[in-house]
C-alpha atoms as a PDB file:
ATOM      1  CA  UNK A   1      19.834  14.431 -37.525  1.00  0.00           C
ATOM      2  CA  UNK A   2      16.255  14.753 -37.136  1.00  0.00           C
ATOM      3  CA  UNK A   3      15.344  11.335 -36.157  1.00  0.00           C
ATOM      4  CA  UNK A   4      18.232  11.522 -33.736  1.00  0.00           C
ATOM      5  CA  UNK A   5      17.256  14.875 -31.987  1.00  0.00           C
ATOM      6  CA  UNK A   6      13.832  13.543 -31.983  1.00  0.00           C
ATOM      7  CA  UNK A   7      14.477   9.842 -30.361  1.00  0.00           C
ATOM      8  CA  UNK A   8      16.536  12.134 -27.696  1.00  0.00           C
ATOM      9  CA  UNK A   9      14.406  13.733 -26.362  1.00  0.00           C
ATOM     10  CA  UNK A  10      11.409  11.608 -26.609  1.00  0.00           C
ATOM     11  CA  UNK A  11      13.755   9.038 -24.427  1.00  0.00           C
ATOM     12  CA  UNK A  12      14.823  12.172 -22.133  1.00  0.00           C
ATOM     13  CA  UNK A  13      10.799  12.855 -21.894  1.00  0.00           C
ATOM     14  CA  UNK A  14      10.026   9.436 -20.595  1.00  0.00           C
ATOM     15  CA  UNK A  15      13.015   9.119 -18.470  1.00  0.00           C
ATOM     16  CA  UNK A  16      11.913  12.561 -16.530  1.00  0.00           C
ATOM     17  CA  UNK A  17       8.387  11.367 -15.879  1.00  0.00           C
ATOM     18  CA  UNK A  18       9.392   7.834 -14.939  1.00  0.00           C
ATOM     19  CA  UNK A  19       8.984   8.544 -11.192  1.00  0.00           C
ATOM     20  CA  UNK A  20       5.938  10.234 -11.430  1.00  0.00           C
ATOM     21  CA  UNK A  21       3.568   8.172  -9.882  1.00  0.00           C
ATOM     22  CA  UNK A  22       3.175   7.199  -6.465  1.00  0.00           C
ATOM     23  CA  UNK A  23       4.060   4.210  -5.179  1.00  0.00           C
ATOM     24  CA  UNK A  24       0.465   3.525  -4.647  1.00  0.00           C
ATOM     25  CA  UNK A  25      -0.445   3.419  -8.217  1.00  0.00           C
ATOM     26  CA  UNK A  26      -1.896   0.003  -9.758  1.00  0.00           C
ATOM     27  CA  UNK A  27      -0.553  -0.322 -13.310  1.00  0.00           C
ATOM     28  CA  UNK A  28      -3.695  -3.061 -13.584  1.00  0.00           C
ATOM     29  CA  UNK A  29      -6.637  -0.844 -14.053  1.00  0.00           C
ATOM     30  CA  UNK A  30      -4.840   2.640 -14.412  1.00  0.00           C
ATOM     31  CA  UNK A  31      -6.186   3.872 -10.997  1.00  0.00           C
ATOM     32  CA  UNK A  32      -4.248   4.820  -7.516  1.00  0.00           C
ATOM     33  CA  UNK A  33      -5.607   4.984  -3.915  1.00  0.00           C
ATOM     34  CA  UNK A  34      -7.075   8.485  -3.157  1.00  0.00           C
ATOM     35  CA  UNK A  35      -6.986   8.144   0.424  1.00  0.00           C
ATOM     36  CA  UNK A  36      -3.526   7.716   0.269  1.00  0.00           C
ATOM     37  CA  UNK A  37      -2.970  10.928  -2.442  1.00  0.00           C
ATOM     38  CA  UNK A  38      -5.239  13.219  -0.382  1.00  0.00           C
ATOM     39  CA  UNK A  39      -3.170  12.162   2.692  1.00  0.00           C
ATOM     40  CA  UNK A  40      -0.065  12.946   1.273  1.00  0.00           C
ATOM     41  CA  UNK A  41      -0.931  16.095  -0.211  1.00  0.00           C
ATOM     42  CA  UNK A  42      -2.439  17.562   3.154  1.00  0.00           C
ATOM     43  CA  UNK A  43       0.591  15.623   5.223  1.00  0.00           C
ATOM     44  CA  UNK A  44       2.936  17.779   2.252  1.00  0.00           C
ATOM     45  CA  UNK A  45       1.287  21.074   2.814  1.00  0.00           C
ATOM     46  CA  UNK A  46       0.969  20.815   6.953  1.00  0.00           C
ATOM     47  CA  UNK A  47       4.537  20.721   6.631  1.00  0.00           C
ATOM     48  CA  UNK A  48       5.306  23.527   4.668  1.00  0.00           C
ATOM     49  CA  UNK A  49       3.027  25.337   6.974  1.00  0.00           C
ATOM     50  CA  UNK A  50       4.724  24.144   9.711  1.00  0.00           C
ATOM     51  CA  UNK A  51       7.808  25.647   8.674  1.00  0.00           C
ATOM     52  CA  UNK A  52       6.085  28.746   7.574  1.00  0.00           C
ATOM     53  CA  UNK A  53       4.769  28.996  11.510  1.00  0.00           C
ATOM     54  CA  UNK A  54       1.094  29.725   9.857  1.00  0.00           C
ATOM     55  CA  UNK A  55      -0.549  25.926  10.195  1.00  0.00           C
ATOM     56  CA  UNK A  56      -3.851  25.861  11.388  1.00  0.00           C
ATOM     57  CA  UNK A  57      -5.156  24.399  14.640  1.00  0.00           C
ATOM     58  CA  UNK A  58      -7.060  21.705  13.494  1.00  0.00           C
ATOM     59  CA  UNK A  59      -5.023  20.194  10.443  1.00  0.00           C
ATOM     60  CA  UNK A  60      -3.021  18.162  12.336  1.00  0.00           C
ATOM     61  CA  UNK A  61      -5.731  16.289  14.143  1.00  0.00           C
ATOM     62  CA  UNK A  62      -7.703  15.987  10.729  1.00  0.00           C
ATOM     63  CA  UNK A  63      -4.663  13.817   9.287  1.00  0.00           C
ATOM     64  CA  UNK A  64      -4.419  11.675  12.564  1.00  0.00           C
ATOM     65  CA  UNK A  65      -8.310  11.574  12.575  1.00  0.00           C
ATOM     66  CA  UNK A  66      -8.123  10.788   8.936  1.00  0.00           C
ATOM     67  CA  UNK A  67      -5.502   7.984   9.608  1.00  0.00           C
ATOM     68  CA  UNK A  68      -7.615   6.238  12.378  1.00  0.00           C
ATOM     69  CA  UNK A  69     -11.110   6.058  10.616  1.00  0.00           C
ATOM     70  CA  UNK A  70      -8.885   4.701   7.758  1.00  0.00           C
ATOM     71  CA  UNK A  71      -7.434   2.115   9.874  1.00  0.00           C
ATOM     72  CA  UNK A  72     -10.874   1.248  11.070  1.00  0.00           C
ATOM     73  CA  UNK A  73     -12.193   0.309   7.527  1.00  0.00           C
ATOM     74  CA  UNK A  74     -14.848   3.856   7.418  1.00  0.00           C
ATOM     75  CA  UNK A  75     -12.954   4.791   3.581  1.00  0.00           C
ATOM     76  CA  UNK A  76     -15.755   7.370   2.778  1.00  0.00           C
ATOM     77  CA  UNK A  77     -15.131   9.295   5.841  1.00  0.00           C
ATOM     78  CA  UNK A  78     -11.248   8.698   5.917  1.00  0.00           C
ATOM     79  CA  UNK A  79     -11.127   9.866   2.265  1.00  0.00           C
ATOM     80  CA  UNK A  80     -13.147  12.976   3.053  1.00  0.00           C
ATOM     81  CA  UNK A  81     -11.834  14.419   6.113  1.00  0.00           C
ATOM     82  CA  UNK A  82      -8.147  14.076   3.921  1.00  0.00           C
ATOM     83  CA  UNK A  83      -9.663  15.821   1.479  1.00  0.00           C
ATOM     84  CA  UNK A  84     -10.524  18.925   4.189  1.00  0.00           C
ATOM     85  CA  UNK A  85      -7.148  18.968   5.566  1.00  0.00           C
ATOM     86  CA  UNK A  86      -5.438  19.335   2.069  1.00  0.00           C
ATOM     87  CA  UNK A  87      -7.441  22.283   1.715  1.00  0.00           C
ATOM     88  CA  UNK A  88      -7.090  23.423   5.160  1.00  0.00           C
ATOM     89  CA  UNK A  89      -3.068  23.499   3.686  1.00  0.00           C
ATOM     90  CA  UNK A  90      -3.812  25.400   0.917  1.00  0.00           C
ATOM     91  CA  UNK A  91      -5.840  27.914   2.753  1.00  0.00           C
ATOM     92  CA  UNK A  92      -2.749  28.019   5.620  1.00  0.00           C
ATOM     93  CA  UNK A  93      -0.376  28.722   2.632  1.00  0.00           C
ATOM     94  CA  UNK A  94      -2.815  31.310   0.746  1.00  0.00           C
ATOM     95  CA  UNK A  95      -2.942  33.005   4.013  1.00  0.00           C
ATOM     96  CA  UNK A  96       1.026  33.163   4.683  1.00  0.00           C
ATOM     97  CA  UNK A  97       0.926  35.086   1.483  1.00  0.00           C
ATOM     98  CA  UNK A  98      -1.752  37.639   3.362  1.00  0.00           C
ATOM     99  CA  UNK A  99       0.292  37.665   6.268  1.00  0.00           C
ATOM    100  CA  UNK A 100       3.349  38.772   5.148  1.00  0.00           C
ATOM    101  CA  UNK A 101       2.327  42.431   3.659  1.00  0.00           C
ATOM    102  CA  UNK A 102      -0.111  43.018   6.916  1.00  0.00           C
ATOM    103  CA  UNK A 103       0.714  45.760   9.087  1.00  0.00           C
ATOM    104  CA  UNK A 104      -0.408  49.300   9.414  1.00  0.00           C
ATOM    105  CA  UNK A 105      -1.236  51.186   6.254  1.00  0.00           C
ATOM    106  CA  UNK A 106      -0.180  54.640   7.149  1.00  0.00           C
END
């Protein structure tokens, strides 16, 4: 019963990370783009902040900016401007948190 319980779950463990990756993952050498991870994650968060109404100014043009340089073979500077708009996103969504208790203190 053991064995069973044990073969279930390992099998239900495997089957729930299956999809875990990206598609930009390379199974060769164990390694995934991080351009296209830091994109994501920063295209990901300006959204939520977009629906929050609290996204900064300048995020969007970071990941468009970050897109082009990209797209013109600069990697290093593609990779780090992603890298400031993801935590642009998380600074957006730390400040929602802020914004939603401010007021007068009486």
């Amino acid at each position: 019963m053991k064995k069973l319980l044990l073969t279930t779950l390992t099998v239900f463990a495997f089957s729930a990370q299956a999809d875990y990756l990206g598609s930009s993952h390379n199974w060769n050498d164990g390694s995934s783009d991080p351009f296209k991870a830091a994109l994501a994650a920063a295209e990901s968060g300006y959204a939520a902040n977009l629906k929050a109404h609290m996204a900064w100014r300048d995020t969007g043009k970071m990941i468009k900016e970050a897109k082009k340089l990209q797209a013109s073979g600069n990697t290093a500077s593609a990779l780090a401007l992603a890298n400031k708009a993801h935590t642009q996103t998380v600074n957006a969504a730390e400040q929602t948190v802020g914004a939603s208790s401010a007021g007068p203190r009486f």
